[in-house]
Protein backbone atom coordinates (compact mmCIF):
# COMPACT_ATOMS: atom_id res chain seq x y z
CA UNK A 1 2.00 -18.83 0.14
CA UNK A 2 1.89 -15.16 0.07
CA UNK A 3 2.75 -12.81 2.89
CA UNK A 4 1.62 -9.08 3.25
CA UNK A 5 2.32 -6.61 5.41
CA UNK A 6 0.95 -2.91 5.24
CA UNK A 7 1.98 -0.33 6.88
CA UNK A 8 1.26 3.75 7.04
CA UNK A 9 -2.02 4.62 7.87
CA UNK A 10 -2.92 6.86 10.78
CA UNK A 11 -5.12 9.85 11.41
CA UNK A 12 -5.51 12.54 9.30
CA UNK A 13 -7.87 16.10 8.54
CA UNK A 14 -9.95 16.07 6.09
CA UNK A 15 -8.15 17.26 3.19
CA UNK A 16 -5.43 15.44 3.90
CA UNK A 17 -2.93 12.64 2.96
CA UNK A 18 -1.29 9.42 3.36
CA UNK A 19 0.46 7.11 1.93
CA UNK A 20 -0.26 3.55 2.24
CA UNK A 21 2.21 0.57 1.49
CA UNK A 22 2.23 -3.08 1.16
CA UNK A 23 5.15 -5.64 0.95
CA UNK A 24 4.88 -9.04 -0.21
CA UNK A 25 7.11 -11.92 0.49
CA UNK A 26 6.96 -15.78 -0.11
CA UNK A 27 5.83 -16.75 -3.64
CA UNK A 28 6.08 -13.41 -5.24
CA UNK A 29 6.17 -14.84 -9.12
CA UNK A 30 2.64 -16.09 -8.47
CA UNK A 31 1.36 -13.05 -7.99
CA UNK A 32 -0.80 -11.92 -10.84
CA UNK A 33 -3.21 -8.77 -9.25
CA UNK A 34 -2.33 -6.42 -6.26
CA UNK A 35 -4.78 -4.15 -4.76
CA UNK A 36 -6.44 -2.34 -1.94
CA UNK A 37 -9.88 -3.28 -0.33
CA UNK A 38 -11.12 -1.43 2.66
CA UNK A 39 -14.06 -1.82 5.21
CA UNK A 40 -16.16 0.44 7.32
CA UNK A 41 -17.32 -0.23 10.72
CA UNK A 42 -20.75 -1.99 9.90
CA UNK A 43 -20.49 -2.09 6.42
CA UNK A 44 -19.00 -4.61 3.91
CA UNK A 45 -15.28 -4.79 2.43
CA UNK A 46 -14.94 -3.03 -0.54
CA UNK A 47 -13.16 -2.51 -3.55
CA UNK A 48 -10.70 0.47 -3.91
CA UNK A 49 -7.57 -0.13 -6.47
CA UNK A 50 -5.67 -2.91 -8.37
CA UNK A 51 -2.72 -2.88 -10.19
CA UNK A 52 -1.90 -5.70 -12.63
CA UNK A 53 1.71 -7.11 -13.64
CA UNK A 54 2.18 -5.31 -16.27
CA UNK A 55 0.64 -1.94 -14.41
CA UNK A 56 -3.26 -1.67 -15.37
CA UNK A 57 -4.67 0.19 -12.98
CA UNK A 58 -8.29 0.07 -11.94
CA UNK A 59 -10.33 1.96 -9.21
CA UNK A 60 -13.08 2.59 -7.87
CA UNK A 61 -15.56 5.57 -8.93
CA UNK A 62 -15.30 6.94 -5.46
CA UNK A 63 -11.53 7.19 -5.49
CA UNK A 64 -10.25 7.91 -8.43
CA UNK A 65 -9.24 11.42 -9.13
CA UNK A 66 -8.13 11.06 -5.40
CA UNK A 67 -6.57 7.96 -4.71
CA UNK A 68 -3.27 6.76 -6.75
CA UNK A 69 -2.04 2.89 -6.48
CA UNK A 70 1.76 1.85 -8.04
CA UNK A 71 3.78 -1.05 -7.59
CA UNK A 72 7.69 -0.61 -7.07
CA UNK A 73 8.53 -4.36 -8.20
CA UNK A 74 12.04 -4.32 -6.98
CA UNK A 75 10.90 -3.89 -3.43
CA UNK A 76 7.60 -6.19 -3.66
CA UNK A 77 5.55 -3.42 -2.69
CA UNK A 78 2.45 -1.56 -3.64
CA UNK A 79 1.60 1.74 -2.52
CA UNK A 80 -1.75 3.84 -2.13
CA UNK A 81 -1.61 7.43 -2.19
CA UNK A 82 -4.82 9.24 -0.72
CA UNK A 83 -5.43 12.88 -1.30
CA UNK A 84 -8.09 14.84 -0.29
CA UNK A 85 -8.76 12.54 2.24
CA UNK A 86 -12.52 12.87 3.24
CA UNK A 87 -14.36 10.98 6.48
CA UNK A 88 -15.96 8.88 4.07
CA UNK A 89 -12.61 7.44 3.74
CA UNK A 90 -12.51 6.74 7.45
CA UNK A 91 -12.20 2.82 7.45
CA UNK A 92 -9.73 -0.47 7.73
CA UNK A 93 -7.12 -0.76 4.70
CA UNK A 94 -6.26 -4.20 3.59
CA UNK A 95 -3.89 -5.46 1.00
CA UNK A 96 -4.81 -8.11 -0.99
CA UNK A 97 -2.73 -9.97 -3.82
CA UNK A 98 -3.92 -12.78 -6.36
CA UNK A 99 -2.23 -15.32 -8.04
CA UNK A 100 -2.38 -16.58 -11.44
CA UNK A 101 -4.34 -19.31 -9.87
CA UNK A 102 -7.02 -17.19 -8.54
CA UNK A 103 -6.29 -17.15 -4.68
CA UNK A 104 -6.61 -14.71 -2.55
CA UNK A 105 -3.89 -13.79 0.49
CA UNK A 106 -4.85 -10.79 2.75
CA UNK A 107 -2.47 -8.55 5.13
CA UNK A 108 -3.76 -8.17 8.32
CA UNK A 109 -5.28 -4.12 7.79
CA UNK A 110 -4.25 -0.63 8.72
CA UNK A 111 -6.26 1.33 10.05
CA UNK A 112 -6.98 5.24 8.49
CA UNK A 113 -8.94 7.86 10.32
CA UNK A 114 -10.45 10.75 8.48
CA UNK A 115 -11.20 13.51 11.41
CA UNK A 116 -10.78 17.25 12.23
């Protein structure tokens, strides 16, 4: 089992930024793939950022230029930095992690608010 727990979102101008983090705990050496997902009221999760073991990166076109994800291994935690935060961005942040087995754990979301 895998335990996350984000923390730092809030409300923000457009423009803006924030950083998001993530801490794991429980079976940490199982975990093969961190990354970010988010979801709009009415629309579907989606992709934003993973970062592999070994610190691949990926992200998604809508993001990247704006949106950094690194992993500090000694402290189990991955971190999203958003800049130029637009409403778009408006939306629940979850943290997801996946094992070398394939499953999936999920933290329970923080919430970020794009708004002048």
């Amino acid at each position: 089992q895998v335990q996350l727990v984000e923390s730092g979102g809030g409300l923000v101008q457009p423009g803006g930024s924030l950083r998001l983090s993530c801490a794991a705990s429980g079976s940490i050496r199982s975990i093969a793939v961190m990354g970010w997902y988010r979801q709009a009221p009415g629309k579907q999760r989606e992709f934003v950022a993973t970062i592999t073991n070994g610190g691949r990166t990926n992200s998604a076109d809508s993001v990247r230029g704006r949106f950094t994800i690194s992993r500090d291994n000694a402290k189990n935690t991955v971190y999203l930095q958003m800049n130029s935060l637009k409403p778009e961005d408006t939306a629940l942040y979850y943290c997801n992690a996946r094992t070398i087995t394939t499953l999936h754990y999920w933290g329970q979301g923080t919430q970020v608010t794009v708004s002048s």
